[in-house]
PDB file of N, CA and C in Angstrom:
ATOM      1  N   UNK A   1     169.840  99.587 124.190  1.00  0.00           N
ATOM      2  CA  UNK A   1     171.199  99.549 123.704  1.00  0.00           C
ATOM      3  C   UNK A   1     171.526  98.134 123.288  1.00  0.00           C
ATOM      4  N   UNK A   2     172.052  98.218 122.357  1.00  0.00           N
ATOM      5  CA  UNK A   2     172.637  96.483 121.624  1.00  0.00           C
ATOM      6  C   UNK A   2     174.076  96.274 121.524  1.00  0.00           C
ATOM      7  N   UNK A   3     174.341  95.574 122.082  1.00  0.00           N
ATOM      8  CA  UNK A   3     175.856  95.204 122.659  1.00  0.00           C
ATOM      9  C   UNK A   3     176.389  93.846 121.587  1.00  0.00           C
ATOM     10  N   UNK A   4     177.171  94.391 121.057  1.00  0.00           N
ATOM     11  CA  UNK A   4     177.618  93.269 120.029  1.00  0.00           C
ATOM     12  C   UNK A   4     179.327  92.407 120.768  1.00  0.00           C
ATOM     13  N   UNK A   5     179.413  91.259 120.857  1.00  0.00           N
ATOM     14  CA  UNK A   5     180.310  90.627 121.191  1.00  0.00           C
ATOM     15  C   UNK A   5     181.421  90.044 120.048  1.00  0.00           C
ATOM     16  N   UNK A   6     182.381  89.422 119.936  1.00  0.00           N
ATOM     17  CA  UNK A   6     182.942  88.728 119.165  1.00  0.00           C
ATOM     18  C   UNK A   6     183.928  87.347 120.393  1.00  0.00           C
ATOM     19  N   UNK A   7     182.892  86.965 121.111  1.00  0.00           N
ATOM     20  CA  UNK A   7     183.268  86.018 122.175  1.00  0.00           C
ATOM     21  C   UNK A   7     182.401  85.422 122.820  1.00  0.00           C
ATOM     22  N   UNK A   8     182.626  84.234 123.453  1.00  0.00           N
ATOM     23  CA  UNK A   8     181.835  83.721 124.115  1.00  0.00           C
ATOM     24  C   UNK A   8     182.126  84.003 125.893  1.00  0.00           C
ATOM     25  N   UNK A   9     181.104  84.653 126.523  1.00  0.00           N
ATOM     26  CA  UNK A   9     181.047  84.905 128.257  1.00  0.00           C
ATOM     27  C   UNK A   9     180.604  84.180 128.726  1.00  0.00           C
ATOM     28  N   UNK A  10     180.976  83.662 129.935  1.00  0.00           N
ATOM     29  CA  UNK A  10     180.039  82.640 130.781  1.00  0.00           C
ATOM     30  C   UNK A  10     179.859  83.254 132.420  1.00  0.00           C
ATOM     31  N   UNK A  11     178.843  83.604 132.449  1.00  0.00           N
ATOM     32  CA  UNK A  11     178.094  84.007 133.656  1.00  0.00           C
ATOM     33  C   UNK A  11     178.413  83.045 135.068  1.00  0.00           C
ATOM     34  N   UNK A  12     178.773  82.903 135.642  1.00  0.00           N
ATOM     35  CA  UNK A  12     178.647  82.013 136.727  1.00  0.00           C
ATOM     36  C   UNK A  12     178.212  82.128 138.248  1.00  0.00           C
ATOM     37  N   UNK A  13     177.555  81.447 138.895  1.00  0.00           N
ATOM     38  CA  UNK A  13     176.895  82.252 140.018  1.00  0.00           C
ATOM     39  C   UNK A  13     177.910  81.735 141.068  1.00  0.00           C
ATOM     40  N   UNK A  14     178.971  80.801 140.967  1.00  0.00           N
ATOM     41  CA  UNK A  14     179.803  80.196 142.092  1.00  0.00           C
ATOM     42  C   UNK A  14     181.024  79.717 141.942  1.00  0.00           C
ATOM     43  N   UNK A  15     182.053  79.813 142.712  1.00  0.00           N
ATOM     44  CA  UNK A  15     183.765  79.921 142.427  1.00  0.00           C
ATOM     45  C   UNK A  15     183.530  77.828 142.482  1.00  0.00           C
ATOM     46  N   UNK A  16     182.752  77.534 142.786  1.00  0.00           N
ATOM     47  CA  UNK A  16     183.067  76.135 143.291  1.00  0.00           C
ATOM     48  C   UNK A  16     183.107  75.239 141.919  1.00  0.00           C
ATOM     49  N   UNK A  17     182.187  75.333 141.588  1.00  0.00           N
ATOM     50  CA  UNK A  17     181.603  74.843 140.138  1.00  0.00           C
ATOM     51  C   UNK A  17     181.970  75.661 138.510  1.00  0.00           C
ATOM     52  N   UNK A  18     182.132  76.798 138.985  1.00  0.00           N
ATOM     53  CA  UNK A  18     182.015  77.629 137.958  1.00  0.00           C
ATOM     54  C   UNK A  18     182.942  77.996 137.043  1.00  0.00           C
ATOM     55  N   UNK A  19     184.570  77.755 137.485  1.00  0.00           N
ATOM     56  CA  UNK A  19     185.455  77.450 136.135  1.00  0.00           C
ATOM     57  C   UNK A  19     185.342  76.213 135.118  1.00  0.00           C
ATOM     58  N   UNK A  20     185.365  75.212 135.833  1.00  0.00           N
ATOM     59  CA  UNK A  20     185.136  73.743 135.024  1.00  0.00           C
ATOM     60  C   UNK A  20     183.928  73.897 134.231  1.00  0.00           C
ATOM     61  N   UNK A  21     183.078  74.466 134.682  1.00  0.00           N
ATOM     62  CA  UNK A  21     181.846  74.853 133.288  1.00  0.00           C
ATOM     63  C   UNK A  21     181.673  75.585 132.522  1.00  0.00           C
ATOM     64  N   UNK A  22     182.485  76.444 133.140  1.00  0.00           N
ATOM     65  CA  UNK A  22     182.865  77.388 131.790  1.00  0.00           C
ATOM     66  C   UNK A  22     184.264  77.743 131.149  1.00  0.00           C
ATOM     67  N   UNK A  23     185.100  76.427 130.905  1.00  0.00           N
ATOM     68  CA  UNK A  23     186.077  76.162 130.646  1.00  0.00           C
ATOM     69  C   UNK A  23     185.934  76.645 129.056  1.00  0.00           C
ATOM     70  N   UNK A  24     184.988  76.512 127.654  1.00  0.00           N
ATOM     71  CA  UNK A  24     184.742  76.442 126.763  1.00  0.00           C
ATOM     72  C   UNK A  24     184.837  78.467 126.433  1.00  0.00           C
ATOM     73  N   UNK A  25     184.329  79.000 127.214  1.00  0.00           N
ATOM     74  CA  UNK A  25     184.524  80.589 126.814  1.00  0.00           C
ATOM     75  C   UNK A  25     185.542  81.526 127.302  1.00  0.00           C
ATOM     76  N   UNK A  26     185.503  82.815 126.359  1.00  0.00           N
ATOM     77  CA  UNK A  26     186.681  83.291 126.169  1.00  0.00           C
ATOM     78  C   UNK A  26     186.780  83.988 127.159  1.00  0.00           C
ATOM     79  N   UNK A  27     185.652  84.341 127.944  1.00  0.00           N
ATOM     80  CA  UNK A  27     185.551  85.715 129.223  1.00  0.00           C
ATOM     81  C   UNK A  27     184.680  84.780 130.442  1.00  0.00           C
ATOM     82  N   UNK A  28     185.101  84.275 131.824  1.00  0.00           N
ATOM     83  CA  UNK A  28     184.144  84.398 132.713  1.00  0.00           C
ATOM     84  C   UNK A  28     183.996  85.510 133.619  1.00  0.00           C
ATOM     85  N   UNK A  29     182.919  85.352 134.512  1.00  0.00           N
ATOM     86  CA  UNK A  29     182.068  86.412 135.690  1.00  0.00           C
ATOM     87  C   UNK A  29     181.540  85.874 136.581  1.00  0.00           C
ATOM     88  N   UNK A  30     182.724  85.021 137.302  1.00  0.00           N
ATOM     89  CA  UNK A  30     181.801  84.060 138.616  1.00  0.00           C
ATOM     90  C   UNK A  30     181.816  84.826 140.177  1.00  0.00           C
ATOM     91  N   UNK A  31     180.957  84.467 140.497  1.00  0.00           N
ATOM     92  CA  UNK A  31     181.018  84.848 141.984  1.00  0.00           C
ATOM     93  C   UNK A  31     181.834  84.322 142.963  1.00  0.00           C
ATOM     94  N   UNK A  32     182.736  85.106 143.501  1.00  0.00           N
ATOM     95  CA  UNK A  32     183.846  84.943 143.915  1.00  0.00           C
ATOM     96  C   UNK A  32     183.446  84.643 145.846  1.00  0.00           C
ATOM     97  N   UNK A  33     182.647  85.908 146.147  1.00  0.00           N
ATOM     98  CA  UNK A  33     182.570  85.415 147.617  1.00  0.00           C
ATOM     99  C   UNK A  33     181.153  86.585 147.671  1.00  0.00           C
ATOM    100  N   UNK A  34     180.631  86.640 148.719  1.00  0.00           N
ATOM    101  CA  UNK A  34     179.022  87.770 148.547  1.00  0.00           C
ATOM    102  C   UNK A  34     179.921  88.491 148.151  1.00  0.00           C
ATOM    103  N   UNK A  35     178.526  89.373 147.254  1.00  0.00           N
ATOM    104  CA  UNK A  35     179.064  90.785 146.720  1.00  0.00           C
ATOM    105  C   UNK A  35     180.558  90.605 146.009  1.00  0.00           C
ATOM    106  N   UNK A  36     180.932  89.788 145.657  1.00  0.00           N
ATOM    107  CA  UNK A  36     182.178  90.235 144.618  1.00  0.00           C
ATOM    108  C   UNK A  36     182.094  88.663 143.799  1.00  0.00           C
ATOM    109  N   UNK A  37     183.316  89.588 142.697  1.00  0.00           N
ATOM    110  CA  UNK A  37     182.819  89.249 141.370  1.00  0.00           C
ATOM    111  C   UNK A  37     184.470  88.709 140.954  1.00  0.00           C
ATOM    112  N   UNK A  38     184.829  87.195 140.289  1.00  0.00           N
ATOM    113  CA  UNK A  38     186.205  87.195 139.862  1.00  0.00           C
ATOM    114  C   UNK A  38     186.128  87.177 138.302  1.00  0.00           C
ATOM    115  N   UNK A  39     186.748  87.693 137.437  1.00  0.00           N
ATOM    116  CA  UNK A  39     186.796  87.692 136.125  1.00  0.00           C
ATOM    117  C   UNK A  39     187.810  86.495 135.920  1.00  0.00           C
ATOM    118  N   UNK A  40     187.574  86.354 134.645  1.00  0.00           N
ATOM    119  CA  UNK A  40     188.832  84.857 134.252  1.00  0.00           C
ATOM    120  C   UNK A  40     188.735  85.269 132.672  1.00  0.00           C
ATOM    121  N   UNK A  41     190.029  85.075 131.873  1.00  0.00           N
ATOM    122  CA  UNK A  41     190.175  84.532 130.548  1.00  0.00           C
ATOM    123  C   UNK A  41     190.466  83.602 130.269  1.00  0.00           C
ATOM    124  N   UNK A  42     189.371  82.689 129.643  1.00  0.00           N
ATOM    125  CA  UNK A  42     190.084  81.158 129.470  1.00  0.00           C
ATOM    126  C   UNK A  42     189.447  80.779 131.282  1.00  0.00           C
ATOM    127  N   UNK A  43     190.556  79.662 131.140  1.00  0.00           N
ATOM    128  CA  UNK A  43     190.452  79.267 132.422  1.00  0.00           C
ATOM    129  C   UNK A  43     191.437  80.128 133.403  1.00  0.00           C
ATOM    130  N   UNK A  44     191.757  80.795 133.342  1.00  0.00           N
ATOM    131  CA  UNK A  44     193.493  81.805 134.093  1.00  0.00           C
ATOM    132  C   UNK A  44     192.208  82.649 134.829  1.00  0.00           C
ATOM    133  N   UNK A  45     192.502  82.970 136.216  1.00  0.00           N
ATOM    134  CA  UNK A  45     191.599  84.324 137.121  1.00  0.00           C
ATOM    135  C   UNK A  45     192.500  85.331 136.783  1.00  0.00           C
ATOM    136  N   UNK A  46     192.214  86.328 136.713  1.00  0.00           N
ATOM    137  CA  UNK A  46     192.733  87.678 136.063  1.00  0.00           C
ATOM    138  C   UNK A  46     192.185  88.728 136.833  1.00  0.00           C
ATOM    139  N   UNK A  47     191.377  88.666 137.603  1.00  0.00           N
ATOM    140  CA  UNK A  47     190.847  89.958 138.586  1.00  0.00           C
ATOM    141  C   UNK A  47     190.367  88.555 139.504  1.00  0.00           C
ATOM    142  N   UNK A  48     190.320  89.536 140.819  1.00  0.00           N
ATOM    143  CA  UNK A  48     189.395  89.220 142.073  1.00  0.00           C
ATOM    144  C   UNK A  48     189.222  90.010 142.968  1.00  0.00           C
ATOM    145  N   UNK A  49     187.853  89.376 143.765  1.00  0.00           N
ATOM    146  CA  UNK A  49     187.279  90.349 144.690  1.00  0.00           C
ATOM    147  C   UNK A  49     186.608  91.679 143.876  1.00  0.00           C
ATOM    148  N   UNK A  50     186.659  91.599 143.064  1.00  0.00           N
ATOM    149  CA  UNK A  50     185.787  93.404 142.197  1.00  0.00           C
ATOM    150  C   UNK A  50     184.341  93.301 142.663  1.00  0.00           C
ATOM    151  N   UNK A  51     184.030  94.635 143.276  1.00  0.00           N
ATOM    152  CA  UNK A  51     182.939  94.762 143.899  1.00  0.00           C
ATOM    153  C   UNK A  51     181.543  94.516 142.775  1.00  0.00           C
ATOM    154  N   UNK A  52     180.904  94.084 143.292  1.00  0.00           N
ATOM    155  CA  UNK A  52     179.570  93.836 142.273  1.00  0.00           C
ATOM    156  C   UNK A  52     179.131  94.902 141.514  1.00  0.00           C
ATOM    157  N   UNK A  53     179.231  96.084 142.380  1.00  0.00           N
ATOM    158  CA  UNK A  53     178.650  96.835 141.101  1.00  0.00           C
ATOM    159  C   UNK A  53     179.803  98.211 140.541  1.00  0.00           C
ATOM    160  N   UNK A  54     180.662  97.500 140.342  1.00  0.00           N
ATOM    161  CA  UNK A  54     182.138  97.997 139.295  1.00  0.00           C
ATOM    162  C   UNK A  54     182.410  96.457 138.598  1.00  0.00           C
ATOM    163  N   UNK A  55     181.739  95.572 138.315  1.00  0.00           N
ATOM    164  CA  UNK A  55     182.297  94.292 137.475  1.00  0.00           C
ATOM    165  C   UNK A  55     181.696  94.142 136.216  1.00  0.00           C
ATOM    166  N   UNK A  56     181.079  94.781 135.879  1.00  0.00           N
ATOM    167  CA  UNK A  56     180.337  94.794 134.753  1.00  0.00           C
ATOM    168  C   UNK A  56     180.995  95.491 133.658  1.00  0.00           C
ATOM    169  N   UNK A  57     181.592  96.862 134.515  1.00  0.00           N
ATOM    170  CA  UNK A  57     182.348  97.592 133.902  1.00  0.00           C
ATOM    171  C   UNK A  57     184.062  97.234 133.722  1.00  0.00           C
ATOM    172  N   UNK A  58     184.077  96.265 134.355  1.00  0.00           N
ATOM    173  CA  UNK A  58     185.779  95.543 134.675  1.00  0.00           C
ATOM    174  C   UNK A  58     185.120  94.651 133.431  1.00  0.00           C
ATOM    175  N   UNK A  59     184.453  94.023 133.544  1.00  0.00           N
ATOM    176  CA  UNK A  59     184.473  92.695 132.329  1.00  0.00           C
ATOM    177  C   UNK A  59     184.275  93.433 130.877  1.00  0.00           C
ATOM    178  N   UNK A  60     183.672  95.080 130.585  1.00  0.00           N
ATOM    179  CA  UNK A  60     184.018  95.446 129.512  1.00  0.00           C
ATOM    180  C   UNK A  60     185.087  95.987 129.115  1.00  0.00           C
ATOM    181  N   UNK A  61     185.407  96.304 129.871  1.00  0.00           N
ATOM    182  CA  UNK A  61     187.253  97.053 130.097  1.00  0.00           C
ATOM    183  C   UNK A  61     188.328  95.848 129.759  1.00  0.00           C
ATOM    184  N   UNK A  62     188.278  94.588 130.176  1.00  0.00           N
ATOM    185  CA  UNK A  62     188.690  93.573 129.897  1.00  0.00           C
ATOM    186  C   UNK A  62     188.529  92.786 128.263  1.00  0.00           C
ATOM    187  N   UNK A  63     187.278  92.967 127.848  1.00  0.00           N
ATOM    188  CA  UNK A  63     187.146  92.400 126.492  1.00  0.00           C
ATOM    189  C   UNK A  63     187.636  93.298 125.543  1.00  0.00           C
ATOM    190  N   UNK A  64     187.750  94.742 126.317  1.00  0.00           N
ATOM    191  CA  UNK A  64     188.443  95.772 124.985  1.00  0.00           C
ATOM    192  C   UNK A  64     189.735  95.379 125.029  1.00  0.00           C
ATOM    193  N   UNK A  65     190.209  95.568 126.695  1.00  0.00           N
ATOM    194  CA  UNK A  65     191.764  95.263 126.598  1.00  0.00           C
ATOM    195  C   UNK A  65     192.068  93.928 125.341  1.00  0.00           C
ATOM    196  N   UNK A  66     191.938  93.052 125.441  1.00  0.00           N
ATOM    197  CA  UNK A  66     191.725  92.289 124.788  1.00  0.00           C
ATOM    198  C   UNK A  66     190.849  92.213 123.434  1.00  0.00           C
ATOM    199  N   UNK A  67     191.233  93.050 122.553  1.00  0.00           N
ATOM    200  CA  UNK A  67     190.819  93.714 121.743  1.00  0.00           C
ATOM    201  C   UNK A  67     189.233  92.566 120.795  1.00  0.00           C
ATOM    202  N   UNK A  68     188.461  92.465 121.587  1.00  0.00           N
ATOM    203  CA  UNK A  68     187.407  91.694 121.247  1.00  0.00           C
ATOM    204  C   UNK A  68     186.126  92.637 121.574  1.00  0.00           C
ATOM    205  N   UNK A  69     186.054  93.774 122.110  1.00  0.00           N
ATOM    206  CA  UNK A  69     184.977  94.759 122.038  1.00  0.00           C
ATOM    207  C   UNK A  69     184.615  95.357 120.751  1.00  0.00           C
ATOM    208  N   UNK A  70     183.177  95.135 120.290  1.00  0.00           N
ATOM    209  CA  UNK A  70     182.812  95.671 118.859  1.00  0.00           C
ATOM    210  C   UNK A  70     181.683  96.410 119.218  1.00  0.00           C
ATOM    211  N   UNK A  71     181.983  97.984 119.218  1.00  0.00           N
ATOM    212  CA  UNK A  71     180.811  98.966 119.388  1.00  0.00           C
ATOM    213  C   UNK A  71     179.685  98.551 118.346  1.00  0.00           C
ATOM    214  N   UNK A  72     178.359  99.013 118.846  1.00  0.00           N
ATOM    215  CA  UNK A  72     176.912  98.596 118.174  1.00  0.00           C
ATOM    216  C   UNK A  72     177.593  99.986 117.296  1.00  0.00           C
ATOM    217  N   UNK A  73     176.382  99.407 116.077  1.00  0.00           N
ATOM    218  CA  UNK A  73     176.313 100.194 114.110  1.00  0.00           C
ATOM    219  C   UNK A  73     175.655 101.596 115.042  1.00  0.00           C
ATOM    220  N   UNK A  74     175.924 102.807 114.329  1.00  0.00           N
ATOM    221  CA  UNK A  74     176.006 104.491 115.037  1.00  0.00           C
ATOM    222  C   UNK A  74     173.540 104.185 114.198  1.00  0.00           C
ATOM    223  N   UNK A  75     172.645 104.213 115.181  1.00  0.00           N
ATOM    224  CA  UNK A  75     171.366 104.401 115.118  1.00  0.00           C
ATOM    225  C   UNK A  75     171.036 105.271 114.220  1.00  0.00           C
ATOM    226  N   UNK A  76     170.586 105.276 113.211  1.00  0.00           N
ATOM    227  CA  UNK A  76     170.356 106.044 112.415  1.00  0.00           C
ATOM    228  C   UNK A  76     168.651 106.938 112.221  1.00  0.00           C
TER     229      UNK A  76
END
């Protein structure tokens, strides 16, 4: 599957370090505390605590809300 963006995400593995470095993109995904996950737009936190494996699906739910989700071309 090919996932097309119109943004920049920044992955982050730690709440300590991990806004100030990814101050530059439009979506973060840092690790908030074990097992959970805080989303951010910009620098602003916008979710916390989302369990690790529902954040993947929160951070696409989030880039649609934010109307920056661009479905992949229909496989021909």
């Amino acid at each position: 599957m090919k996932i097309l963006f119109r943004c920049q995400i920044a992955i982050m593995g730690c709440i300590v370090n991990g806004p100030g470095e990814m101050a530059d993109a439009d979506f973060g995904y840092v690790g908030g505390a074990p097992g959970k996950i805080d989303l951010y737009v910009g620098k602003t936190v916008v979710k916390r605590g989302i369990a690790m494996e529902h954040a993947t699906d929160a951070l696409i739910q989030l880039i649609k809300d934010h109307g920056r989700w661009v479905d992949p071309p229909a496989e021909e």
